[in-house]
N, C-alpha and C. Protein backbone atom coordinates (compact mmCIF):
# COMPACT_ATOMS: atom_id res chain seq x y z
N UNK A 1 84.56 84.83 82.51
CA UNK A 1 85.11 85.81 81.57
C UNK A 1 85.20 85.17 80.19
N UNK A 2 84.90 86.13 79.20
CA UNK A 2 85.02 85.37 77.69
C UNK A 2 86.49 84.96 77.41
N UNK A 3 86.82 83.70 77.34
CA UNK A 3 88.46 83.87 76.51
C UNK A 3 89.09 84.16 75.59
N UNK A 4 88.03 85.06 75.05
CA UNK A 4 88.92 85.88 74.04
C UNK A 4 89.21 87.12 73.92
N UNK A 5 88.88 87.04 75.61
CA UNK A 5 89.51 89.01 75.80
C UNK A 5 91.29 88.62 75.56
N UNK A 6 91.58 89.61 75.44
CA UNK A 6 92.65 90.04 74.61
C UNK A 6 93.35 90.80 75.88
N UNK A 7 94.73 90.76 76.30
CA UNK A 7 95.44 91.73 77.64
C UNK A 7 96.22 92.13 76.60
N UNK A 8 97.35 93.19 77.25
CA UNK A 8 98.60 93.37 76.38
C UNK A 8 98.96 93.74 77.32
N UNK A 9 100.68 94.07 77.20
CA UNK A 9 101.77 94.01 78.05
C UNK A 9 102.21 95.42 76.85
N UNK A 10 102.77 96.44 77.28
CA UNK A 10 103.73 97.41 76.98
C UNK A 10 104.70 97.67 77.19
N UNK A 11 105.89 97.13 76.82
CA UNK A 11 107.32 96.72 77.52
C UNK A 11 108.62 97.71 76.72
N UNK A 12 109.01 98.66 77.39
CA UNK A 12 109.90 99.29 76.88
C UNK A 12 111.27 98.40 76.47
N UNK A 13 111.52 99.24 75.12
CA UNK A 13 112.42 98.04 74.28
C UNK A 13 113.90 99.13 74.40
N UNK A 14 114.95 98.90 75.03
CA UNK A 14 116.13 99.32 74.83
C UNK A 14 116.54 99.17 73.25
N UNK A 15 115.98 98.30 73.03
CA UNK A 15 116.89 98.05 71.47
C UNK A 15 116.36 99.27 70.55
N UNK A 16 115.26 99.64 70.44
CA UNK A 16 114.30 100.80 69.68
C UNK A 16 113.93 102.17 70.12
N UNK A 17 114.44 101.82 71.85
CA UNK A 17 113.84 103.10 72.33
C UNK A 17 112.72 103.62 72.56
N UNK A 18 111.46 102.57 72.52
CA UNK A 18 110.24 102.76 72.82
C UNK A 18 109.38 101.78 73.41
N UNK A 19 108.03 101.74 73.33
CA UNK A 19 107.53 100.55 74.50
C UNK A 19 106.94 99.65 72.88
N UNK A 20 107.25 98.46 73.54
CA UNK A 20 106.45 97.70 72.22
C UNK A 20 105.44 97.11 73.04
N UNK A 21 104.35 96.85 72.02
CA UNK A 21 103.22 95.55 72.67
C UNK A 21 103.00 94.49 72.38
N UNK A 22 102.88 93.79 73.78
CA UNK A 22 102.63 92.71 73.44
C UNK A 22 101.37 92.38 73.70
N UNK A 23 100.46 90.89 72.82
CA UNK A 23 99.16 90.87 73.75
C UNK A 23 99.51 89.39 74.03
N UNK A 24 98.16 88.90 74.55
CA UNK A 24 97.78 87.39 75.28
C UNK A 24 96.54 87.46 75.52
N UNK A 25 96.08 86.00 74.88
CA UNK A 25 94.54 85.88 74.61
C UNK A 25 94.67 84.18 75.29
N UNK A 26 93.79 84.23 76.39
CA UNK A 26 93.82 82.76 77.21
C UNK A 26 93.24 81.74 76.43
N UNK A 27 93.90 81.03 76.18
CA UNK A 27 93.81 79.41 75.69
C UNK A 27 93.19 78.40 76.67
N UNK A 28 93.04 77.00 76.62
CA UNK A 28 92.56 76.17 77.63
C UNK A 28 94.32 75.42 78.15
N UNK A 29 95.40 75.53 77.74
CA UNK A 29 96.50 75.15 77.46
C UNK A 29 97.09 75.96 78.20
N UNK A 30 97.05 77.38 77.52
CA UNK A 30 98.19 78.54 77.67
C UNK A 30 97.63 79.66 77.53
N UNK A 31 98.26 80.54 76.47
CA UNK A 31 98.06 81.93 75.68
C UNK A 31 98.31 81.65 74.42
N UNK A 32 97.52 82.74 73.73
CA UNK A 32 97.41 82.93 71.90
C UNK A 32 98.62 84.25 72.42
N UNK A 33 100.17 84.15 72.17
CA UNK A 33 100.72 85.38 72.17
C UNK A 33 100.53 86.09 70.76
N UNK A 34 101.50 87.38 71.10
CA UNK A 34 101.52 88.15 69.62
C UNK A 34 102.22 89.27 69.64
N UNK A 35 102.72 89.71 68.95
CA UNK A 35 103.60 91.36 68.76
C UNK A 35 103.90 91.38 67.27
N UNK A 36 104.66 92.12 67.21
CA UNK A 36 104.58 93.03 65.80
C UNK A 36 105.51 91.63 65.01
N UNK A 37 106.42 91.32 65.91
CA UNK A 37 107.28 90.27 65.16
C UNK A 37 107.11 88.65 64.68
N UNK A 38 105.85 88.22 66.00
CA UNK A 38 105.46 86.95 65.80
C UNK A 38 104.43 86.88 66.42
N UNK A 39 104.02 85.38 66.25
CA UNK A 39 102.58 84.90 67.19
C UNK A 39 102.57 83.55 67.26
N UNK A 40 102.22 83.05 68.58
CA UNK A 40 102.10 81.54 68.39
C UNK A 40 101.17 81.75 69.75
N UNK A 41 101.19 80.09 70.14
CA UNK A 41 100.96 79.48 71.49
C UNK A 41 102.01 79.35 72.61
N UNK A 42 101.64 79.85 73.53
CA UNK A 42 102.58 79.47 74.27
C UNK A 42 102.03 79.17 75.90
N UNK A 43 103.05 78.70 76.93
CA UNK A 43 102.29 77.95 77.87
C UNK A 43 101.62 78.79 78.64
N UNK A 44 100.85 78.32 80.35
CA UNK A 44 100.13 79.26 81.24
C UNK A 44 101.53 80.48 81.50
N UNK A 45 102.74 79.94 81.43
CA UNK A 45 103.84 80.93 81.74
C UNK A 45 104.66 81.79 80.42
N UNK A 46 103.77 81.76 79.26
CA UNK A 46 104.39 82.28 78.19
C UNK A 46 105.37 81.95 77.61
N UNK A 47 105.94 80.62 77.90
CA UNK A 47 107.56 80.12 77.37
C UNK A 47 106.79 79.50 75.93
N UNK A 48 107.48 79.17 74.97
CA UNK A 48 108.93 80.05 75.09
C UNK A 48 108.78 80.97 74.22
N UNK A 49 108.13 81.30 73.34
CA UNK A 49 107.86 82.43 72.50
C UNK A 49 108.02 84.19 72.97
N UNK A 50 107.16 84.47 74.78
CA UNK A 50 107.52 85.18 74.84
C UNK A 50 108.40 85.88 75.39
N UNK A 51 109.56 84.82 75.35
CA UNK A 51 110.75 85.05 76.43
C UNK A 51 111.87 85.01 75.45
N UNK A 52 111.36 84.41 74.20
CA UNK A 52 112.78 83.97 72.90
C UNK A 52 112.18 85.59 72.17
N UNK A 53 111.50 86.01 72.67
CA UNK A 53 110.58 87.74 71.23
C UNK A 53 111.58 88.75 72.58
N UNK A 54 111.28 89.04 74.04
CA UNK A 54 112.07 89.70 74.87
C UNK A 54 113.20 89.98 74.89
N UNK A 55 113.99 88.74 74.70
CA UNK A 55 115.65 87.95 74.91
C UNK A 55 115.89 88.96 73.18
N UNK A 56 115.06 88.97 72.29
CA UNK A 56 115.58 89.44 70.80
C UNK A 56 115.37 91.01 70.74
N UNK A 57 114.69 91.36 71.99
CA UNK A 57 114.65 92.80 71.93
C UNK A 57 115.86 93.40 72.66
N UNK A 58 116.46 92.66 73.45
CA UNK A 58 117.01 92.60 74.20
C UNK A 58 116.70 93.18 75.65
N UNK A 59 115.36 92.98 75.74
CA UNK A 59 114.92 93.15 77.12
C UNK A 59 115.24 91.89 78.54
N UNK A 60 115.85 92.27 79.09
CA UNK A 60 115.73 91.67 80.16
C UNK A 60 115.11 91.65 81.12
N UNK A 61 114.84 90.48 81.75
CA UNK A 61 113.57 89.98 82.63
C UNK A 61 113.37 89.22 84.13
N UNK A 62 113.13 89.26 84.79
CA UNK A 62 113.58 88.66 86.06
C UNK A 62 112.93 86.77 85.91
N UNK A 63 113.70 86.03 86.38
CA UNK A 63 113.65 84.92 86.10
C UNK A 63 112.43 84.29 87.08
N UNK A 64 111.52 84.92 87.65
CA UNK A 64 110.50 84.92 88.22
C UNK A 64 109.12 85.41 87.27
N UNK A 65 109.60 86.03 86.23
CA UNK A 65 108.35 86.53 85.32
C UNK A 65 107.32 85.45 85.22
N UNK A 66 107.73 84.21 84.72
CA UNK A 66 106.86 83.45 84.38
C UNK A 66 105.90 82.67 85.36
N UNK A 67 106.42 82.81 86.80
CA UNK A 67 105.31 82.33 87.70
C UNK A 67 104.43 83.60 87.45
N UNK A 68 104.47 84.63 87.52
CA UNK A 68 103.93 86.12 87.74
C UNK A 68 102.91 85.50 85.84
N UNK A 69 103.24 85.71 84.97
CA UNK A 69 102.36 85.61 84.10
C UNK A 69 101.58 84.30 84.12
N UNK A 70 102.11 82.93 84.72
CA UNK A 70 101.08 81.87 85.14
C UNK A 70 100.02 82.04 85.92
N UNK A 71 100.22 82.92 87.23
CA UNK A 71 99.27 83.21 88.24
C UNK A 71 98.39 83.98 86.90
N UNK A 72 98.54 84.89 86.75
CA UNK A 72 97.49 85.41 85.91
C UNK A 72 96.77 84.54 85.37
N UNK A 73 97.44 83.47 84.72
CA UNK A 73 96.42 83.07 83.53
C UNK A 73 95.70 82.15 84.44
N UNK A 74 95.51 81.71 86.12
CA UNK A 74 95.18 81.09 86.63
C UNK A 74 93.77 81.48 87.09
N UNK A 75 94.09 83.11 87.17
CA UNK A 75 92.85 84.32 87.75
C UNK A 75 92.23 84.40 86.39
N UNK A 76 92.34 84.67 85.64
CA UNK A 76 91.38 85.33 84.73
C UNK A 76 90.11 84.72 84.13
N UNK A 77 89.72 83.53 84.74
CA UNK A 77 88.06 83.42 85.21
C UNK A 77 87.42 83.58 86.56
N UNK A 78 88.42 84.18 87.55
CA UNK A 78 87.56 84.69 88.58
C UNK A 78 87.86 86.30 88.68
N UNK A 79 88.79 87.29 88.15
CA UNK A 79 88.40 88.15 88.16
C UNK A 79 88.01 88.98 87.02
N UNK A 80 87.56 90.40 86.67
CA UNK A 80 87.10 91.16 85.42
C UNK A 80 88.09 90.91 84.50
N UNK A 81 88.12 91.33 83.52
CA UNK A 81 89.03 92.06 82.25
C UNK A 81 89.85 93.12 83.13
N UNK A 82 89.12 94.32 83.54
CA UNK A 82 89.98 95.21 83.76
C UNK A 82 90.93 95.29 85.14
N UNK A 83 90.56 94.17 85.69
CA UNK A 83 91.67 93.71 86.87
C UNK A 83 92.58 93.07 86.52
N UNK A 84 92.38 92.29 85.44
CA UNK A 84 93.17 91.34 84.98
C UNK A 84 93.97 91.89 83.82
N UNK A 85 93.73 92.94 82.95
CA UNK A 85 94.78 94.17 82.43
C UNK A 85 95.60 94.73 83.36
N UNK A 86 95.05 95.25 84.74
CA UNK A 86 95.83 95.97 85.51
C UNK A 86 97.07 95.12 85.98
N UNK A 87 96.64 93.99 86.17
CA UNK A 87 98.37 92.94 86.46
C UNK A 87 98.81 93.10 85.21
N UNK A 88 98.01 92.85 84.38
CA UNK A 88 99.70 92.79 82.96
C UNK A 88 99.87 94.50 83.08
N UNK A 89 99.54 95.16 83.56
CA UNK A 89 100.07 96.69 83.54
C UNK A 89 101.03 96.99 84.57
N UNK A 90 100.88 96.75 85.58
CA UNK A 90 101.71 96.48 86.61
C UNK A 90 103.46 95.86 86.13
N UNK A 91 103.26 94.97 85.48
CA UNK A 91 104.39 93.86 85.28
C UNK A 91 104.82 94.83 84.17
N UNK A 92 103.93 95.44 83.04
CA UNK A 92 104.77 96.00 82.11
C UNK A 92 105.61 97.27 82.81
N UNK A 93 104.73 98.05 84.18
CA UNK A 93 105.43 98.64 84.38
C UNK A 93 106.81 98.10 85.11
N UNK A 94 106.41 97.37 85.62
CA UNK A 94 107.87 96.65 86.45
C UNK A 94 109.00 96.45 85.37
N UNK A 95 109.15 96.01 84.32
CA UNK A 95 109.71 95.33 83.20
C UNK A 95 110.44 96.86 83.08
N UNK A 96 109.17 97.80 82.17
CA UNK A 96 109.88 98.92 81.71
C UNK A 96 110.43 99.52 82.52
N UNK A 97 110.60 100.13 83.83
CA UNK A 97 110.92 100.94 84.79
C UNK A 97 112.61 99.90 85.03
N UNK A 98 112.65 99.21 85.20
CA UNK A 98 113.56 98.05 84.86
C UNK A 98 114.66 98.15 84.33
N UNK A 99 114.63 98.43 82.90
CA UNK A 99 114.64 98.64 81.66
C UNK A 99 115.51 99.83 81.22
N UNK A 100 114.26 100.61 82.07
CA UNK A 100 115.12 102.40 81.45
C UNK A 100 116.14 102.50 82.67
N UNK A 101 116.07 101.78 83.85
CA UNK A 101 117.48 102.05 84.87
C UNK A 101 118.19 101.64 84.31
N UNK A 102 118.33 100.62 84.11
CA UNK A 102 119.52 99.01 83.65
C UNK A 102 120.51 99.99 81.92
N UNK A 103 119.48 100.30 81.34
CA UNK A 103 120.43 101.05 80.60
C UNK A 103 120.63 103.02 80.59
């Protein structure tokens, strides 16, 4: 797979009331993160950038997320793009569905 496909995550934000996005572009390291507020590097498990951008939305997250976004970044030279969107779609739905109970 090219590494510069691009995933995103759509994570409903209690603080705004709507879903924000996030993306992740695989590194040899980690991820190229990004959202409206920042962007950096961060590891195969997204720390800490995209857990310090969540924590400021005030989304909360199960303390298991980050094995769940490591496995990914572990798959995404053996399976497509669009399998490998469908887990970060999955998780965003898990997150948001989450989200809109909790508040």
């Amino acid at each position: 797979m090219n590494n510069t496909s691009r995933f995103k995550m759509r994570i409903y934000s209690p603080r705004w009331g709507h879903e924000d996005l996030y993306h992740f572009i695989k590194t040899k390291e980690g991820w190229k993160f990004e959202n409206y507020r920042c962007k950096g590097e961060v590891d195969r498990g997204g720390s800490p950038l995209f857990y310090k951008t969540l924590v400021s939305e005030s989304i909360y997250y199960p303390h298991d997320l980050e094995s769940y976004i490591s496995m990914i970044w572990d798959k995404v030279e053996i399976l497509n793009k669009e399998q490998v969107q469908y887990i970060f779609d999955e998780l965003s739905e898990w997150l948001s569905t989450s989200e809109k109970d909790f508040h």
